[in-house]
C-alpha atoms as a PDB file:
ATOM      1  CA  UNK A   1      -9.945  41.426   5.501  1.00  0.00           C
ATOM      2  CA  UNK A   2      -8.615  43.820   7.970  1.00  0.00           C
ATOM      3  CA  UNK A   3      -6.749  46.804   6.752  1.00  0.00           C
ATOM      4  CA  UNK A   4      -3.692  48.154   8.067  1.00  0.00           C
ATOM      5  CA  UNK A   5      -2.583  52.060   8.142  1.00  0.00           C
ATOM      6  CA  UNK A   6       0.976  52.837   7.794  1.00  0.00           C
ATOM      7  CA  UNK A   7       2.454  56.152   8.314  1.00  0.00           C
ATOM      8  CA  UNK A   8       4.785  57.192   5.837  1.00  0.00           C
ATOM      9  CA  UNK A   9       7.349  60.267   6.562  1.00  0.00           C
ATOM     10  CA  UNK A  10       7.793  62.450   2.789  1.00  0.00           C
ATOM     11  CA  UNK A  11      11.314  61.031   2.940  1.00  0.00           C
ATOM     12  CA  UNK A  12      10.177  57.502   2.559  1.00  0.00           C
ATOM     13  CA  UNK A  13       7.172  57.969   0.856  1.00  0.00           C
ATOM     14  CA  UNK A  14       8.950  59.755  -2.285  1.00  0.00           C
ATOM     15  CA  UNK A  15      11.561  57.283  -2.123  1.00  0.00           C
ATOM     16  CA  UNK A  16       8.354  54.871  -2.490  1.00  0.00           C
ATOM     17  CA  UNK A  17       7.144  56.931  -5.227  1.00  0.00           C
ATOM     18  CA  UNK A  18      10.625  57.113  -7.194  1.00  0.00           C
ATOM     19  CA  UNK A  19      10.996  53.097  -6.912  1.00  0.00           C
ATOM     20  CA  UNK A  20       7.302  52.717  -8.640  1.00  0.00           C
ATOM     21  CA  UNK A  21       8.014  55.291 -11.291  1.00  0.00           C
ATOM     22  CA  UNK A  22      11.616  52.857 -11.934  1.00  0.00           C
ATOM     23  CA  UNK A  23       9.449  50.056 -11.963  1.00  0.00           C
ATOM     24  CA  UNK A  24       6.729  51.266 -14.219  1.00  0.00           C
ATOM     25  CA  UNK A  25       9.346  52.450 -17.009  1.00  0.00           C
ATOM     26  CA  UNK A  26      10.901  48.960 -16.904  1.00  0.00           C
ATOM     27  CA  UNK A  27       7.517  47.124 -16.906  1.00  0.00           C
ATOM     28  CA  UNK A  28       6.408  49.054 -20.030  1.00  0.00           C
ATOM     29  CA  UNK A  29       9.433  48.285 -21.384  1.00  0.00           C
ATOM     30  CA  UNK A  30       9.392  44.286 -20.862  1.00  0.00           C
ATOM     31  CA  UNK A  31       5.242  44.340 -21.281  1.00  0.00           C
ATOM     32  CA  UNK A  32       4.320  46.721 -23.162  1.00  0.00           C
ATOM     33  CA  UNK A  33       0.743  45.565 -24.244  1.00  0.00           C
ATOM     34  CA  UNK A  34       0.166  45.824 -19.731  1.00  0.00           C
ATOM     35  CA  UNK A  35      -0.233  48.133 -17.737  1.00  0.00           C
ATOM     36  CA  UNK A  36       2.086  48.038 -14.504  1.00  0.00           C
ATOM     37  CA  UNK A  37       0.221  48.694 -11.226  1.00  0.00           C
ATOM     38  CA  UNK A  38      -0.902  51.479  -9.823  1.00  0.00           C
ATOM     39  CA  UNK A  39       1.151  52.820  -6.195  1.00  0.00           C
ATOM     40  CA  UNK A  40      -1.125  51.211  -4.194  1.00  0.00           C
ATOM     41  CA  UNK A  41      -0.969  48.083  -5.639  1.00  0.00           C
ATOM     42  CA  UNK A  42       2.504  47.865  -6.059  1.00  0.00           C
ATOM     43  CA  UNK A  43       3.180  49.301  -2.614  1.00  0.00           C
ATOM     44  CA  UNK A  44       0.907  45.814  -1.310  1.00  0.00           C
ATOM     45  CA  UNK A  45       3.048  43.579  -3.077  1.00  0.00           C
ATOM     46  CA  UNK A  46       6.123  44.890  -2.070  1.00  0.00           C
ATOM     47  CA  UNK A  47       5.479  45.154   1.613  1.00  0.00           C
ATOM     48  CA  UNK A  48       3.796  41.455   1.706  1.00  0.00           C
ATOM     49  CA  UNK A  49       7.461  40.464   0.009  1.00  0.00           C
ATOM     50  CA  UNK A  50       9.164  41.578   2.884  1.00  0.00           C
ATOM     51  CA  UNK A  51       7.440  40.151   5.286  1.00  0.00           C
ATOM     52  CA  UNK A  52       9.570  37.569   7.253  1.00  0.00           C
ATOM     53  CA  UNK A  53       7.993  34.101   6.892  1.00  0.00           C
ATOM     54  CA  UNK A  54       8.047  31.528   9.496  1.00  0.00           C
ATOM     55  CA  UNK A  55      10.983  29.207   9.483  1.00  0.00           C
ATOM     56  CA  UNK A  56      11.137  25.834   9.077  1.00  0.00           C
ATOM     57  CA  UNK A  57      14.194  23.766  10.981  1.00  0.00           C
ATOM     58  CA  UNK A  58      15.927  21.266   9.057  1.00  0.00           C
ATOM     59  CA  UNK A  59      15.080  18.757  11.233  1.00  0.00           C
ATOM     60  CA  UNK A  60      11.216  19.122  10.556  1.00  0.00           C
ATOM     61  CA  UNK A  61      11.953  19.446   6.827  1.00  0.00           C
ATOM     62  CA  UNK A  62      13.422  15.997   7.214  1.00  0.00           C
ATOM     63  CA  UNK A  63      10.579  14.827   8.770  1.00  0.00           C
ATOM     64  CA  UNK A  64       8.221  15.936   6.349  1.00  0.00           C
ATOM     65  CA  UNK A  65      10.048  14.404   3.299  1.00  0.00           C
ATOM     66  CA  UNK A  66       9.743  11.024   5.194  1.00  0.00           C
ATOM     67  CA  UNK A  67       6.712  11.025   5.595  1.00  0.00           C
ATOM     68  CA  UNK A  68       5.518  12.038   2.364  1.00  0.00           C
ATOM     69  CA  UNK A  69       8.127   9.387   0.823  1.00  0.00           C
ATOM     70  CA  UNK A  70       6.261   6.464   3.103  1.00  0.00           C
ATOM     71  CA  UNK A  71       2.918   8.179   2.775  1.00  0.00           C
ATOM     72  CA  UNK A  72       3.826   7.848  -1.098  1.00  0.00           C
ATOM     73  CA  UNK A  73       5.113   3.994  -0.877  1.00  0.00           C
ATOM     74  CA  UNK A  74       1.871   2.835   1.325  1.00  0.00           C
ATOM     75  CA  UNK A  75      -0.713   4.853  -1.484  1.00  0.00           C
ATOM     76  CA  UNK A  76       1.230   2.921  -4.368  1.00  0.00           C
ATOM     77  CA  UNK A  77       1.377  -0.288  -3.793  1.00  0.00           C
ATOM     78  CA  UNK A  78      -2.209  -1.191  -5.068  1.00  0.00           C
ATOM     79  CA  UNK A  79      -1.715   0.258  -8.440  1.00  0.00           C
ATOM     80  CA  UNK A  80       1.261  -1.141  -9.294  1.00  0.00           C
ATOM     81  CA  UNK A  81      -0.354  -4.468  -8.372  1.00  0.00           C
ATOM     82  CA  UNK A  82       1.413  -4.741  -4.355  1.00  0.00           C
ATOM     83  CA  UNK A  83      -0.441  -5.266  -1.317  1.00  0.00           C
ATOM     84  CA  UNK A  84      -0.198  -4.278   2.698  1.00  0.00           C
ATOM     85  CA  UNK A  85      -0.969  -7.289   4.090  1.00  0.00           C
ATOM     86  CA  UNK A  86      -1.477  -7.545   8.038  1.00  0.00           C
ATOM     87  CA  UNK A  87      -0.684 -11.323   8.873  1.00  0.00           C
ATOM     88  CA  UNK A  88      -2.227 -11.939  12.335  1.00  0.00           C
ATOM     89  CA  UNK A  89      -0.484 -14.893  13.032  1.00  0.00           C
ATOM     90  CA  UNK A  90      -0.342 -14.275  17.016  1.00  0.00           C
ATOM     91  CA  UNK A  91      -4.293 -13.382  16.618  1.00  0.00           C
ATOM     92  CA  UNK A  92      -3.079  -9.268  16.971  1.00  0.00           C
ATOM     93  CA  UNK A  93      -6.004  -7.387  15.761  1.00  0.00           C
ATOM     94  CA  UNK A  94      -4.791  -4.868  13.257  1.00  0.00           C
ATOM     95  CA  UNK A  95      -5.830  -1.928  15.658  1.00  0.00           C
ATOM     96  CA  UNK A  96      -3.223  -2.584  17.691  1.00  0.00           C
ATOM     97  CA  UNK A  97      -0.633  -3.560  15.037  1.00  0.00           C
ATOM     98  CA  UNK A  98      -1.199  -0.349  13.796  1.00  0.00           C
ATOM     99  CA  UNK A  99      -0.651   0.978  17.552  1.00  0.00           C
ATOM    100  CA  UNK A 100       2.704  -0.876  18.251  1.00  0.00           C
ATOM    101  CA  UNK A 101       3.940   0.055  14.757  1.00  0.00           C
ATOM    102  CA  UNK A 102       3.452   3.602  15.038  1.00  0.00           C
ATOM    103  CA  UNK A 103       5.178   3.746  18.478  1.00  0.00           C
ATOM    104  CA  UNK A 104       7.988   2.256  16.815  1.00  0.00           C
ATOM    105  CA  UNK A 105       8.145   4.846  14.427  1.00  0.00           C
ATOM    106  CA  UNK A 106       8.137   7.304  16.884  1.00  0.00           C
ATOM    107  CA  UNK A 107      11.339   5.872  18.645  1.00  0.00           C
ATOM    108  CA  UNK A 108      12.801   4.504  15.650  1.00  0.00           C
ATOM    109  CA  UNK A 109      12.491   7.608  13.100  1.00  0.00           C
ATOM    110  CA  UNK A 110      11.847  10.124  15.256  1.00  0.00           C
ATOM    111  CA  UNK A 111       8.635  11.306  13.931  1.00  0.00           C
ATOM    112  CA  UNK A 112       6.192  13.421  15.562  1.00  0.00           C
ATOM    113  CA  UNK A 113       2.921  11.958  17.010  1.00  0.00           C
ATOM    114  CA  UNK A 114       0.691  14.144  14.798  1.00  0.00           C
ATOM    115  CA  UNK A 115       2.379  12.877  11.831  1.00  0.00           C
ATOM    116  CA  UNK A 116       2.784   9.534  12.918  1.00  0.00           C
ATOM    117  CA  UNK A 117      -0.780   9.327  13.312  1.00  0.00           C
ATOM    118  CA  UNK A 118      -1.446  10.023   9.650  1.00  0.00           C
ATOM    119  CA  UNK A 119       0.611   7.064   8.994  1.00  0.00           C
ATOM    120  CA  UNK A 120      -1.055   4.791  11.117  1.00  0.00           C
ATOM    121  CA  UNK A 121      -4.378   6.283   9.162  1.00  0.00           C
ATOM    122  CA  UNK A 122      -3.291   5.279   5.944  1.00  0.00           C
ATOM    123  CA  UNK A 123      -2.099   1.511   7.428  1.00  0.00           C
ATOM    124  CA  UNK A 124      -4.991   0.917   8.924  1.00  0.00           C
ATOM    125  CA  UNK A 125      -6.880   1.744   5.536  1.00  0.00           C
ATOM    126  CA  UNK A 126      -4.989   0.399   2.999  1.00  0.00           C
ATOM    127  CA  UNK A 127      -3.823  -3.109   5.185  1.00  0.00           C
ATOM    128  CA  UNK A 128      -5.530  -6.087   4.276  1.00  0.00           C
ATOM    129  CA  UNK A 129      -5.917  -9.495   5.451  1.00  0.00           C
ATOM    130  CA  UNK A 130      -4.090 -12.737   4.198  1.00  0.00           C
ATOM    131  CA  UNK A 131      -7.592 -13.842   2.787  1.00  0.00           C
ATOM    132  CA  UNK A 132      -7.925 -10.715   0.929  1.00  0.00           C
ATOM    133  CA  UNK A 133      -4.771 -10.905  -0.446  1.00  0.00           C
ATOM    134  CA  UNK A 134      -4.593 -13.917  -1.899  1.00  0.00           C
ATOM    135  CA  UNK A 135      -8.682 -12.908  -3.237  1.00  0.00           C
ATOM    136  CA  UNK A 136      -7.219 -10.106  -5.054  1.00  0.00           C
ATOM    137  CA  UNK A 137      -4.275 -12.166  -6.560  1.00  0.00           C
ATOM    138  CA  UNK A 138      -6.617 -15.057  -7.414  1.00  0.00           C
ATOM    139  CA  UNK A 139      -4.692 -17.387  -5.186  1.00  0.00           C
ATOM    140  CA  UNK A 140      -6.568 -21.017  -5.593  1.00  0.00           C
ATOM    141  CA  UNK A 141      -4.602 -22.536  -2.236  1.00  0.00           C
ATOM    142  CA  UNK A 142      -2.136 -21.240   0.269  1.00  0.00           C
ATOM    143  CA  UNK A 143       1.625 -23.255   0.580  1.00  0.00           C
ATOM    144  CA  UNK A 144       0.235 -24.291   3.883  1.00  0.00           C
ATOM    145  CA  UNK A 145      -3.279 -25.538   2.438  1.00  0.00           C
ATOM    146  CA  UNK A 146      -1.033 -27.248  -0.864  1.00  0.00           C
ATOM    147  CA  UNK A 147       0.892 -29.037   1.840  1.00  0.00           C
ATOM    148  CA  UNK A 148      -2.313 -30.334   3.667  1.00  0.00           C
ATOM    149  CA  UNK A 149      -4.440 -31.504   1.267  1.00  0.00           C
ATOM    150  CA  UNK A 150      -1.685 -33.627  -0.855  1.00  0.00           C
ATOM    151  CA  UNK A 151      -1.293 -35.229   2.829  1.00  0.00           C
ATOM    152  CA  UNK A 152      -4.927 -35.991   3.324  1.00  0.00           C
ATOM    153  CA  UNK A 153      -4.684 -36.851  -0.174  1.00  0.00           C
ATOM    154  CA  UNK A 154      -1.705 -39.661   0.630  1.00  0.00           C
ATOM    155  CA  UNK A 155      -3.358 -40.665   3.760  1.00  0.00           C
ATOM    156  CA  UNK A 156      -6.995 -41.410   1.680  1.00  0.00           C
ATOM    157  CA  UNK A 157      -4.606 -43.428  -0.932  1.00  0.00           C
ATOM    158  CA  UNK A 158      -2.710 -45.676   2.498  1.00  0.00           C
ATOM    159  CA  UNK A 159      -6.684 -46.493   3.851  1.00  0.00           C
ATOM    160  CA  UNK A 160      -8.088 -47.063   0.379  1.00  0.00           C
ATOM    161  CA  UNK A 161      -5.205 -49.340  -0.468  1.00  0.00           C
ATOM    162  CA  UNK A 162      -5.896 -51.502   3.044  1.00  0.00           C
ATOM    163  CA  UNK A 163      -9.169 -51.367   2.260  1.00  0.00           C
ATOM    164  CA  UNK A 164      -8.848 -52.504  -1.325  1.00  0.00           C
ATOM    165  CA  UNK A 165     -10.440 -56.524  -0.538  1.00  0.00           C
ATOM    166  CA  UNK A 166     -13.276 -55.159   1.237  1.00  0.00           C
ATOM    167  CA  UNK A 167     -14.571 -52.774  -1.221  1.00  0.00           C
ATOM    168  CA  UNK A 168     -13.646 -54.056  -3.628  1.00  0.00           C
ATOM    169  CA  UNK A 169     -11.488 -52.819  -7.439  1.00  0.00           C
ATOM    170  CA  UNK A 170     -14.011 -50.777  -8.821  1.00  0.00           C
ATOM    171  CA  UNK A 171     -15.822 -48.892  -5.810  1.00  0.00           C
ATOM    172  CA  UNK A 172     -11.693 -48.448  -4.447  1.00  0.00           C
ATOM    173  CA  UNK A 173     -10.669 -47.017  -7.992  1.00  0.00           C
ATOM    174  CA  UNK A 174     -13.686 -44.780  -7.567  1.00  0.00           C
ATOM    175  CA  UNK A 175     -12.707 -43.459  -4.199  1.00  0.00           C
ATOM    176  CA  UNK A 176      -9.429 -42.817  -5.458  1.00  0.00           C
ATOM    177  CA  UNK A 177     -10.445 -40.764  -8.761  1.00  0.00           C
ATOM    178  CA  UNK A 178     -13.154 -38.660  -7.006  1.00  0.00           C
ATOM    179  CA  UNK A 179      -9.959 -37.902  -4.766  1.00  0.00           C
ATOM    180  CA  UNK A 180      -7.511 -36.699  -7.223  1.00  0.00           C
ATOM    181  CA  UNK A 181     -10.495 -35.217  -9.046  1.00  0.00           C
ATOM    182  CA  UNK A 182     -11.125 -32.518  -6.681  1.00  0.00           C
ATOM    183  CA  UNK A 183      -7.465 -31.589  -6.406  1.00  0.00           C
ATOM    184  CA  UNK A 184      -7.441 -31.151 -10.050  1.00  0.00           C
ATOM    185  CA  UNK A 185     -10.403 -28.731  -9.702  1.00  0.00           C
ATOM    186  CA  UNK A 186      -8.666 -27.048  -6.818  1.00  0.00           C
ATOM    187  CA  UNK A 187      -5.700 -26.556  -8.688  1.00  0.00           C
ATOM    188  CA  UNK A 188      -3.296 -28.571  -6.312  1.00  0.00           C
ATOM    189  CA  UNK A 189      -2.886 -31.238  -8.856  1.00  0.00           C
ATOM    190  CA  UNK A 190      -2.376 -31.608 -12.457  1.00  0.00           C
ATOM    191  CA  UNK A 191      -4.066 -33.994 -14.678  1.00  0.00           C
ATOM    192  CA  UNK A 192      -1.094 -35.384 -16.174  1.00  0.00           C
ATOM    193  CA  UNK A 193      -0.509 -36.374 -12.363  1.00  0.00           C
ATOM    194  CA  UNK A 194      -3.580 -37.546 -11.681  1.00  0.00           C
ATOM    195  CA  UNK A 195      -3.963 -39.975 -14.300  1.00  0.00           C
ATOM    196  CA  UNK A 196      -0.473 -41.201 -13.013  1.00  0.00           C
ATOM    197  CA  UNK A 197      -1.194 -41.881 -10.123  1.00  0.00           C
ATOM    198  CA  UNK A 198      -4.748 -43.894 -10.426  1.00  0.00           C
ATOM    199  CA  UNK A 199      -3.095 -45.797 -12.923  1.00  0.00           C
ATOM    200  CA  UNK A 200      -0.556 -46.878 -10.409  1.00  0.00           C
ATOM    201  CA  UNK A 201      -3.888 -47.662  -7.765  1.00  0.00           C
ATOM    202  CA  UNK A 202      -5.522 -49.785 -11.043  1.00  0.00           C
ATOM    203  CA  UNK A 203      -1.980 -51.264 -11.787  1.00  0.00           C
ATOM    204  CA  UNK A 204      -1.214 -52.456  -8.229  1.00  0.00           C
ATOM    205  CA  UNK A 205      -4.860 -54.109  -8.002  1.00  0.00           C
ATOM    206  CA  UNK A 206      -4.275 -56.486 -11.072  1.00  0.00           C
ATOM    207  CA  UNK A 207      -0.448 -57.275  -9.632  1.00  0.00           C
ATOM    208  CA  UNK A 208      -2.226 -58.466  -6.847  1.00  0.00           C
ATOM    209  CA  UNK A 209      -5.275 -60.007  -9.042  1.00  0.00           C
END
């Protein structure tokens, strides 16, 4: 540590000398099983506490609490059972998601580039993919996959049903179980349905019987 030499007049320095005695009588006085400081090291403290610290505007105060306070939302999401999900849909890689987001929050907020950058650190981290997502939450099928597979589903029932002389009851009932049987499995159907509906396959067969 480098030392520093100061130059004291006698004025000063038994002024100095006076305010340490002042101070040692009251510290005895509040701690009395202490012993206050010797002049040197009181003299230390006292300068260091008048040393004028750096200022920080307002305006970089604000910033700071923002950040922190998204910094804060983007680190708590996973525990409390939340997720960053980047989406994709345009086939944007998540690099330059990231990218285009933070510029916004330059223009939009204000921010800084150096603390913009941490954001886009902690997106780029903590962002996951639709897939992971729905991994984590134990998601079976997607809306979009539901939708899909109860059509393939109602297309397989319009063929079988057309096709119903030529294979014939049994091997058509089949087709149609092992149908609804998967989407039970999958989760997209449930087996009060299912039953419903190849009873209304067998049902229409012996109408037509």
């Amino acid at each position: 540590m480098p030392s520093i030499t100061l130059a004291l007049d006698d004025t000063l320095h038994q002024r100095l000398v006076e305010e340490h005695k002042r101070m040692s009588i009251e510290w005895l006085r509040s701690h009395p099983e202490t012993m206050p400081p010797d002049f040197n090291a009181w003299l230390i403290v006292r300068l260091a506490t008048n040393v004028p610290q750096p200022a920080r505007s307002e305006r970089e105060l604000d910033e700071m609490r923002m950040v922190n306070a998204i910094e804060k939302l983007i680190t708590e999401l996973a525990p409390h059972r939340f997720g960053l999900v980047h989406l994709g849909k345009t086939g944007e890689e998540l690099a330059d998601a990231v990218t285009e987001l933070g510029q916004t929050l330059i223009a939009e907020l204000g921010l800084s580039r150096s603390r913009t950058k941490r954001i886009q650190d902690l997106l780029a981290y903590y962002a996951k993919s639709p897939k992971e997502v729905a991994d984590l939450g134990h998601v079976g099928v997607t809306n979009r996959a539901y939708g899909a597979l109860h059509e393939a589903y109602r297309e397989l029932a319009v063929r079988t049903e057309k096709a119903r002389g030529r294979l014939g009851e049994e091997k058509a009932l089949g087709r149609l179980e092992g149908a609804v049987a998967m989407l039970v499995s999958a989760g997209v159907m449930s087996r009060e349905s299912a039953r419903e509906k190849t009873e209304a396959f067998r049902l229409a067969g012996n109408r037509e019987q």
